[in-house]
PDB file of N, CA and C in Angstrom:
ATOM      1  N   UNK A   1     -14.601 -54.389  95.307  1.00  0.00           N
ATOM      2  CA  UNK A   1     -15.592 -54.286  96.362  1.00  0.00           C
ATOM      3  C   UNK A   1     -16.679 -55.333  96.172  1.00  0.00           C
ATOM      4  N   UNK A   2     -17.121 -55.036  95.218  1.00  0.00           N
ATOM      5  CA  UNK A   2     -18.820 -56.699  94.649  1.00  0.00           C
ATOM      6  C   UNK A   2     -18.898 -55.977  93.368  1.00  0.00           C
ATOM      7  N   UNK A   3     -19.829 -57.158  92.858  1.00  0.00           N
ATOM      8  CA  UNK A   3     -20.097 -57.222  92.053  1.00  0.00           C
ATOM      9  C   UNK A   3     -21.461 -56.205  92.156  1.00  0.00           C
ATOM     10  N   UNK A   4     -22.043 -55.603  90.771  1.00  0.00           N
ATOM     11  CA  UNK A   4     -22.908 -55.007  90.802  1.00  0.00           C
ATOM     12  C   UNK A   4     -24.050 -55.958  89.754  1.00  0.00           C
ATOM     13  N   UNK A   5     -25.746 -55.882  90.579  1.00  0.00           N
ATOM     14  CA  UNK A   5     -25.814 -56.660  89.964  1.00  0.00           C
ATOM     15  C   UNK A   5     -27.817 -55.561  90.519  1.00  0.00           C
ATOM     16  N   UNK A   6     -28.661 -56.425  89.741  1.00  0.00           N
ATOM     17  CA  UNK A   6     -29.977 -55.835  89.867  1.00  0.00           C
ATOM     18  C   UNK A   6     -30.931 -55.710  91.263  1.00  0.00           C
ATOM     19  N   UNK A   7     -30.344 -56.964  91.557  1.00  0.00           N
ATOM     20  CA  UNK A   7     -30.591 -57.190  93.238  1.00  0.00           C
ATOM     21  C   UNK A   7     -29.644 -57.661  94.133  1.00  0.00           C
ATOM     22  N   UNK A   8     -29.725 -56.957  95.475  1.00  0.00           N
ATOM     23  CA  UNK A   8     -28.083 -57.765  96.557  1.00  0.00           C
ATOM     24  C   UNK A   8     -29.146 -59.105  96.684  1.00  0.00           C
ATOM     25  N   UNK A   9     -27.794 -59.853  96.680  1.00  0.00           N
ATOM     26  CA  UNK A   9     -28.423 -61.576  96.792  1.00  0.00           C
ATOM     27  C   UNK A   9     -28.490 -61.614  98.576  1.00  0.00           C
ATOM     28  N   UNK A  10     -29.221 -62.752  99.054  1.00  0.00           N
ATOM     29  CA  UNK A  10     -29.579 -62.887 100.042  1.00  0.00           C
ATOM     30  C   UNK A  10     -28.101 -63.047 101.386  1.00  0.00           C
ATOM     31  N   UNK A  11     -27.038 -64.209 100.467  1.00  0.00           N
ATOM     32  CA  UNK A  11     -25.722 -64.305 101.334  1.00  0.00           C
ATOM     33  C   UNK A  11     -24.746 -62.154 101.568  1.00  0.00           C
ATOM     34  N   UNK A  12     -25.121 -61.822 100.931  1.00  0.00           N
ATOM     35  CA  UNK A  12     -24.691 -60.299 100.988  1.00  0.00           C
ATOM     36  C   UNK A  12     -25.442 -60.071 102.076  1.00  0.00           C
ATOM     37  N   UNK A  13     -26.662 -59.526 101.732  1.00  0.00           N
ATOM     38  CA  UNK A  13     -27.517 -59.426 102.707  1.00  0.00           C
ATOM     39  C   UNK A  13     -26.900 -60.247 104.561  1.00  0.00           C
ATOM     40  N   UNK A  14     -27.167 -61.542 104.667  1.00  0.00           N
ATOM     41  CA  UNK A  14     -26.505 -62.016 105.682  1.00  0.00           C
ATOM     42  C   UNK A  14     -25.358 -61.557 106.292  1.00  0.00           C
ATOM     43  N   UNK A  15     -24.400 -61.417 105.719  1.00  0.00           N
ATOM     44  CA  UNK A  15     -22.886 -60.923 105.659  1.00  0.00           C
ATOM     45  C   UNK A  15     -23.333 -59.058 106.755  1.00  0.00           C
ATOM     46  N   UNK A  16     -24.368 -58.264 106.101  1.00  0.00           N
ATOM     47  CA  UNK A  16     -24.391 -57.025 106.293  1.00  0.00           C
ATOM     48  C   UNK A  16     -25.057 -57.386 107.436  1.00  0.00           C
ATOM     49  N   UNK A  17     -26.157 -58.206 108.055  1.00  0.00           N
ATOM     50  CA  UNK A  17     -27.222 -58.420 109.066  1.00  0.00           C
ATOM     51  C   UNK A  17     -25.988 -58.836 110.241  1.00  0.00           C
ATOM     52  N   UNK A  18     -24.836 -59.861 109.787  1.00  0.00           N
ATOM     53  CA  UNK A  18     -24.101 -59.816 111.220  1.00  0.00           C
ATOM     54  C   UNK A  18     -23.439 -58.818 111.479  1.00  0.00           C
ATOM     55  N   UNK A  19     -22.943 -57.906 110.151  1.00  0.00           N
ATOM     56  CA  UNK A  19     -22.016 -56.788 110.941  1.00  0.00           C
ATOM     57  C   UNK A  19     -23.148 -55.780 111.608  1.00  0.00           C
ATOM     58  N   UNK A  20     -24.469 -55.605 111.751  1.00  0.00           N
ATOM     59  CA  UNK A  20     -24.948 -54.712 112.209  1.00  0.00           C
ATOM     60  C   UNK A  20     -25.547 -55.759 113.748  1.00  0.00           C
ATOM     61  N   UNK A  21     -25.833 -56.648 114.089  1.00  0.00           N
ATOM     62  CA  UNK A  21     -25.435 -57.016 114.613  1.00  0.00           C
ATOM     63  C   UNK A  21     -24.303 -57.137 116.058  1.00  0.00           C
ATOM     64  N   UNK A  22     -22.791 -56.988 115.298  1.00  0.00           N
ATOM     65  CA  UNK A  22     -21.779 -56.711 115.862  1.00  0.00           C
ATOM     66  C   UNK A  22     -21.987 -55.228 116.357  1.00  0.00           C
ATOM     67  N   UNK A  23     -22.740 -54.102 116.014  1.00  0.00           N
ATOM     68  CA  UNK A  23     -22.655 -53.485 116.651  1.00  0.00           C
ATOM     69  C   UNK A  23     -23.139 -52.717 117.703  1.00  0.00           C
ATOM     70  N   UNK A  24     -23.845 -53.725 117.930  1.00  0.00           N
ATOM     71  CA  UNK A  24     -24.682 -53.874 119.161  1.00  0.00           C
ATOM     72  C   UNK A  24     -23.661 -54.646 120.612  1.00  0.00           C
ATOM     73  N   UNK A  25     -22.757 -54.967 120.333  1.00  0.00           N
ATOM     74  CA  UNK A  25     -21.683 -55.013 121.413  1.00  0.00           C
ATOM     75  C   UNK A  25     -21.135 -53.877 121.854  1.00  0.00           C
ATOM     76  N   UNK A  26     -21.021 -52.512 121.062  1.00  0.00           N
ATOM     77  CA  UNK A  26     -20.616 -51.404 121.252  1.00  0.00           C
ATOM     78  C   UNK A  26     -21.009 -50.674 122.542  1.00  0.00           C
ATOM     79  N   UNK A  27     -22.762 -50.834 122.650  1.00  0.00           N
ATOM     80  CA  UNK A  27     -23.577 -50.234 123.654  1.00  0.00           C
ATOM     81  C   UNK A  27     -22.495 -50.372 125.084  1.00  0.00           C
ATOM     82  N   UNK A  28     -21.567 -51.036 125.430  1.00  0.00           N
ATOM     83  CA  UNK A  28     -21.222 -50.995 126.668  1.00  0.00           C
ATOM     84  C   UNK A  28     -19.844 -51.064 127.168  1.00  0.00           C
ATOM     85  N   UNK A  29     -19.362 -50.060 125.633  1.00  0.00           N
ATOM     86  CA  UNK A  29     -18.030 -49.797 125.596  1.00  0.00           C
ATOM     87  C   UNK A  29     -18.208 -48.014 125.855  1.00  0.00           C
ATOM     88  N   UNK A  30     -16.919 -47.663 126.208  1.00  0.00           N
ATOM     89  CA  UNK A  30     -16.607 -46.285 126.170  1.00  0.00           C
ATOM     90  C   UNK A  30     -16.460 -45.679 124.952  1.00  0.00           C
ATOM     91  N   UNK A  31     -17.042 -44.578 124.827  1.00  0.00           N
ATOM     92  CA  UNK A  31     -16.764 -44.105 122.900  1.00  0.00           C
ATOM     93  C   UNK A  31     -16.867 -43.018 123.147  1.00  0.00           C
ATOM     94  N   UNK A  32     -16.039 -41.908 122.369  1.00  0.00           N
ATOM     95  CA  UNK A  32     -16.057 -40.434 121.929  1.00  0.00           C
ATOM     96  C   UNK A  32     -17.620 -39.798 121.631  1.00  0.00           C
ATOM     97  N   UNK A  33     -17.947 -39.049 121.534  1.00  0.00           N
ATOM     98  CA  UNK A  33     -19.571 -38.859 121.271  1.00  0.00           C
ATOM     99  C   UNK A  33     -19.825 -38.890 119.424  1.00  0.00           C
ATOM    100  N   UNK A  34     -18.376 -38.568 118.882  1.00  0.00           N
ATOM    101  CA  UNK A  34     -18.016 -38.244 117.656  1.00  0.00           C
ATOM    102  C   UNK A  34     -17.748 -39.667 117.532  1.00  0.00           C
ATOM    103  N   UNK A  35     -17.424 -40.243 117.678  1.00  0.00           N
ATOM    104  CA  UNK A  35     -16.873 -41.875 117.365  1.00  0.00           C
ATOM    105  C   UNK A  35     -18.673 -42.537 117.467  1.00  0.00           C
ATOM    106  N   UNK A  36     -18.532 -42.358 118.950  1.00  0.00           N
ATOM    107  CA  UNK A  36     -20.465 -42.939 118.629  1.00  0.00           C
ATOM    108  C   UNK A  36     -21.313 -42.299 117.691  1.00  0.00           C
ATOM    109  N   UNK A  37     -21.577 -41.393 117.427  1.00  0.00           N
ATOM    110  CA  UNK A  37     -22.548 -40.803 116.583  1.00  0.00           C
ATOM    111  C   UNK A  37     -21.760 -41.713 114.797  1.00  0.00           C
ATOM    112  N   UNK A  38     -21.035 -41.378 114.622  1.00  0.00           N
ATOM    113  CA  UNK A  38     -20.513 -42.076 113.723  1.00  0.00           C
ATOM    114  C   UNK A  38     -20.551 -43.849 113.403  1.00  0.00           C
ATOM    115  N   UNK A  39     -20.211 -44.151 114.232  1.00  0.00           N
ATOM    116  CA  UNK A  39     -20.692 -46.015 114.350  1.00  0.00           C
ATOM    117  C   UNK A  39     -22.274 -45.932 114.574  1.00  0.00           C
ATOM    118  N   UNK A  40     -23.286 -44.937 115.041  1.00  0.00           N
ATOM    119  CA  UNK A  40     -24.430 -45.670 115.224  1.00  0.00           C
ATOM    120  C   UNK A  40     -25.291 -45.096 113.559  1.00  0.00           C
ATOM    121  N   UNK A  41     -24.721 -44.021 112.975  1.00  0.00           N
ATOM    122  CA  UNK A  41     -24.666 -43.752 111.646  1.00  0.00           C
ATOM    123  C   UNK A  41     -24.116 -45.046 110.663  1.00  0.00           C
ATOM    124  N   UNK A  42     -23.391 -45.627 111.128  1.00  0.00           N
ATOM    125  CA  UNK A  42     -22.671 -46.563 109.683  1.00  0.00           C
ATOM    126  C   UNK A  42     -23.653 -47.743 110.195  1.00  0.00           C
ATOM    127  N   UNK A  43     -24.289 -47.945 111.536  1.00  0.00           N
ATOM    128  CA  UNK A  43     -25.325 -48.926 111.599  1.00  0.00           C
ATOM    129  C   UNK A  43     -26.517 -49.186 110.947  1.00  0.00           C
ATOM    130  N   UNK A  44     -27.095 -47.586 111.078  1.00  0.00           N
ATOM    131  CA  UNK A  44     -28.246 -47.129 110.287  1.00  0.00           C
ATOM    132  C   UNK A  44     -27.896 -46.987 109.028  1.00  0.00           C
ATOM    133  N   UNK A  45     -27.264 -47.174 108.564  1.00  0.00           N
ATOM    134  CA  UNK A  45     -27.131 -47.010 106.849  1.00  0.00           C
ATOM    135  C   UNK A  45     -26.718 -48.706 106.325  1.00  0.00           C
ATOM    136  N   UNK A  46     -26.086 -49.738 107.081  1.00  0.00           N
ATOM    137  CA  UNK A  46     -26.157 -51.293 106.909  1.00  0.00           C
ATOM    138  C   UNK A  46     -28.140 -51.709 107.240  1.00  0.00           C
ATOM    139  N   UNK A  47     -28.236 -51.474 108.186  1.00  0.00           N
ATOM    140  CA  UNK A  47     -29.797 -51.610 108.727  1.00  0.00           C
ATOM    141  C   UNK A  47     -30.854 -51.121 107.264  1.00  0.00           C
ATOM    142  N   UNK A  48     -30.802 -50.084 107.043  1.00  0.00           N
ATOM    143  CA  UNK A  48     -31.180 -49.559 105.624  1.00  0.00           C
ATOM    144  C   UNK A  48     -31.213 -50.170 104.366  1.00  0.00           C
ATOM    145  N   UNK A  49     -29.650 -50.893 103.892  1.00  0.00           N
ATOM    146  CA  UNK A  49     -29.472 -52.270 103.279  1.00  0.00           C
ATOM    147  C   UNK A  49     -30.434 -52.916 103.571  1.00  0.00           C
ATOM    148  N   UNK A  50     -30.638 -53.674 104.340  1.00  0.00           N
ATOM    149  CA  UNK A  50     -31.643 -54.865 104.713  1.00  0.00           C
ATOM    150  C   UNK A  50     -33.007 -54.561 104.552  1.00  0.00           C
ATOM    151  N   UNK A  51     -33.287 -53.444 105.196  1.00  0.00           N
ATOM    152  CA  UNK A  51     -35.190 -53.418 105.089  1.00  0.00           C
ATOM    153  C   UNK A  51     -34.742 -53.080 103.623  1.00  0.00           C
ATOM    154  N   UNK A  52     -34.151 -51.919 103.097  1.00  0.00           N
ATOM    155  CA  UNK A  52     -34.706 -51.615 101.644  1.00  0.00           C
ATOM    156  C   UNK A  52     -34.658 -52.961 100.667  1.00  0.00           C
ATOM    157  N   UNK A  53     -34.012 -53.715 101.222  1.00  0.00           N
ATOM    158  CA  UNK A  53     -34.223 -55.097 100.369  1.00  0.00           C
ATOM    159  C   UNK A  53     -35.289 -56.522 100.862  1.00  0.00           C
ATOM    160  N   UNK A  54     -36.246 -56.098 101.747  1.00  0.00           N
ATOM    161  CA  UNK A  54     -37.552 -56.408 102.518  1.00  0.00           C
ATOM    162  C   UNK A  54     -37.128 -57.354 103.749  1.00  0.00           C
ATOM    163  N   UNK A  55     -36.377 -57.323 104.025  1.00  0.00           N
ATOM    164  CA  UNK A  55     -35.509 -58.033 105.191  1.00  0.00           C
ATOM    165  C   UNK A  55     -35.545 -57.255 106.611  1.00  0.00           C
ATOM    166  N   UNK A  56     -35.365 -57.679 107.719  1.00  0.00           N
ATOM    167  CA  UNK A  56     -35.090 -57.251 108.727  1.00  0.00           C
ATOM    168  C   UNK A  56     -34.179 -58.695 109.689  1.00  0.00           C
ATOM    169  N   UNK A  57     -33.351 -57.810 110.258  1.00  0.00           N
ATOM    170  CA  UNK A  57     -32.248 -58.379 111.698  1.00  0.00           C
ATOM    171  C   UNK A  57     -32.854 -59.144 112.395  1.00  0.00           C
ATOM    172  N   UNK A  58     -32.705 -60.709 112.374  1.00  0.00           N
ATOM    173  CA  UNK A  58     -32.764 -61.656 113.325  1.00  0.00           C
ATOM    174  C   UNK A  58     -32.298 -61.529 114.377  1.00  0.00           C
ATOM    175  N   UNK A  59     -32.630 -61.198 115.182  1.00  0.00           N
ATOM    176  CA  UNK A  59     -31.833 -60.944 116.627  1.00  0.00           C
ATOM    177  C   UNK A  59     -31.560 -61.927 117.516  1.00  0.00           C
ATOM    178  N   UNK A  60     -32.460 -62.999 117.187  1.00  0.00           N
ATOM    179  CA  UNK A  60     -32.475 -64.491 118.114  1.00  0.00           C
ATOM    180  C   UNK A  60     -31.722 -65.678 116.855  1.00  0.00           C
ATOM    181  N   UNK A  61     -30.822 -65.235 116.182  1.00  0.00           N
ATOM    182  CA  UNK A  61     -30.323 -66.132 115.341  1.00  0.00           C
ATOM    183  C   UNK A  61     -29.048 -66.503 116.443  1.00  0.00           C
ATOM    184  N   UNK A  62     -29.264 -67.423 116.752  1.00  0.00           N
ATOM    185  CA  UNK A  62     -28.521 -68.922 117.217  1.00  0.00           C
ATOM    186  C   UNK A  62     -28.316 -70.076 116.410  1.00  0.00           C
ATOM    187  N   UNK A  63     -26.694 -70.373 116.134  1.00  0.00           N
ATOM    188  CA  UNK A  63     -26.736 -71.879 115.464  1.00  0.00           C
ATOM    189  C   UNK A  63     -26.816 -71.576 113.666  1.00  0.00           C
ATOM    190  N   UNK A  64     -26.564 -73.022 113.468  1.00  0.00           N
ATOM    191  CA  UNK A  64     -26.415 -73.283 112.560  1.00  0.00           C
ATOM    192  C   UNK A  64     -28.067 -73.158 111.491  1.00  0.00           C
ATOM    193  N   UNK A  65     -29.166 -73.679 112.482  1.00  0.00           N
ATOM    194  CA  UNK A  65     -30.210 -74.102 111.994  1.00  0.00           C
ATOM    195  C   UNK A  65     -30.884 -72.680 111.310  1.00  0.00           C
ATOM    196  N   UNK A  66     -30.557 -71.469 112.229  1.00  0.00           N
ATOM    197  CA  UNK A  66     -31.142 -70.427 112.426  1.00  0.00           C
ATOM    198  C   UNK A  66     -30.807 -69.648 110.991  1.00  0.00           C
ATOM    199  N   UNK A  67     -31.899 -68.648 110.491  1.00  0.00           N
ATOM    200  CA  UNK A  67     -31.081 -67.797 109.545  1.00  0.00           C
ATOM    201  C   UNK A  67     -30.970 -66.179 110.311  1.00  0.00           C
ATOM    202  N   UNK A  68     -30.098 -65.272 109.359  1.00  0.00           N
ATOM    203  CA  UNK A  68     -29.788 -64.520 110.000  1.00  0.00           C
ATOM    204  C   UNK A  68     -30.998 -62.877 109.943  1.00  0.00           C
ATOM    205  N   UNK A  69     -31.533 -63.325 108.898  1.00  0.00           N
ATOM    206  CA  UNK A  69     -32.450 -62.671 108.583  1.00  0.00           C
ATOM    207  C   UNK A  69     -34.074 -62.917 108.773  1.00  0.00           C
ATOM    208  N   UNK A  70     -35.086 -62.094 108.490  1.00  0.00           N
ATOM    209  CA  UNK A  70     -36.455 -62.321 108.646  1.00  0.00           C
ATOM    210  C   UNK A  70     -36.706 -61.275 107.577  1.00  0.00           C
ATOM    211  N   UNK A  71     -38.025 -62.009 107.083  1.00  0.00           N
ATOM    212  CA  UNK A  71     -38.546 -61.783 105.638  1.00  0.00           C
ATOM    213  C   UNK A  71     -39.389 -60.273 106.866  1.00  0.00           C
ATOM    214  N   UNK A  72     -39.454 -59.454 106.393  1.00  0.00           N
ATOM    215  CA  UNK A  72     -40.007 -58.394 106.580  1.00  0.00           C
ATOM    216  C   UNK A  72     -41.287 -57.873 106.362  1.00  0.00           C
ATOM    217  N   UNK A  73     -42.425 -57.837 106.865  1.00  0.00           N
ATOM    218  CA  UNK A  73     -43.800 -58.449 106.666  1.00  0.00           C
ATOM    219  C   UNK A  73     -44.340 -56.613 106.268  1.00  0.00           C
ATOM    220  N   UNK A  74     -43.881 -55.701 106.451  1.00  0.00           N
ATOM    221  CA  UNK A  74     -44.512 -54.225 106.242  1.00  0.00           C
ATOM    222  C   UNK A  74     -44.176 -54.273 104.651  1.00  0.00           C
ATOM    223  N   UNK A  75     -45.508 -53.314 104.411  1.00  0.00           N
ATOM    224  CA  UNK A  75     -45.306 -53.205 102.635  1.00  0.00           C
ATOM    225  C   UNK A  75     -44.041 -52.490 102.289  1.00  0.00           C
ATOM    226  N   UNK A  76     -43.829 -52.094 100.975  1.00  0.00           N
ATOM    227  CA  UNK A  76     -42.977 -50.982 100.628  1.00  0.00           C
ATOM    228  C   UNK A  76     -42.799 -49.757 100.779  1.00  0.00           C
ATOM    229  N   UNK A  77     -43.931 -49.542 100.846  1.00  0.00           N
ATOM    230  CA  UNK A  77     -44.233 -47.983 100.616  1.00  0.00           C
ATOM    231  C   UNK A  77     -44.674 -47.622 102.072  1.00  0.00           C
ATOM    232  N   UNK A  78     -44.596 -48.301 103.316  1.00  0.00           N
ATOM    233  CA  UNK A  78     -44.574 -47.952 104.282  1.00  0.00           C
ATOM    234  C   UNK A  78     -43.219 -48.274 105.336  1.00  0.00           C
ATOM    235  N   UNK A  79     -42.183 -48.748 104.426  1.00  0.00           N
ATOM    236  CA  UNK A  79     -40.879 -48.658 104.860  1.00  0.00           C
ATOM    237  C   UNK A  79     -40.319 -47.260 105.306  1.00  0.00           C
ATOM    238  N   UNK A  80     -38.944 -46.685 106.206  1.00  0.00           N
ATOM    239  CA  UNK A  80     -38.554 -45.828 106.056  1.00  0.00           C
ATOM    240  C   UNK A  80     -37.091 -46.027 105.546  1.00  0.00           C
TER     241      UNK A  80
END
């Protein structure tokens, strides 16, 4: 699965920011209520990844130039 290590490195991080991302194409598909509740659960728990590691979802990442992430400007202890 990965390596385990003291901190997820930033390319992990990236990797998790597009699959949550991807599932934001979902919104305008047909889904079971059990199938949705479930995919918008495995979203919130990738999403979770990211802030708990002070990051948040670029949403306007376009291109090459762009990164996929944003440094996350709320303290710690006012994360959820």
């Amino acid at each position: 699965m990965s390596n385990l290590a003291d901190k997820t490195e930033y390319r992990a991080l990236s990797i998790i920011a597009r699959m949550v991302k991807e599932f934001e194409r979902l919104h305008c598909l047909n889904m079971t209520s059990t199938d949705d509740w479930d995919a918008t659960g495995a979203r919130n728990l990738l999403q979770g990844i990211i802030q708990s590691n002070g990051y948040k979802v670029n949403y306007d990442f376009r291109g090459k130039g762009c990164k996929p992430l944003l440094k996350d400007g709320t303290p710690k202890a006012n994360r959820i």
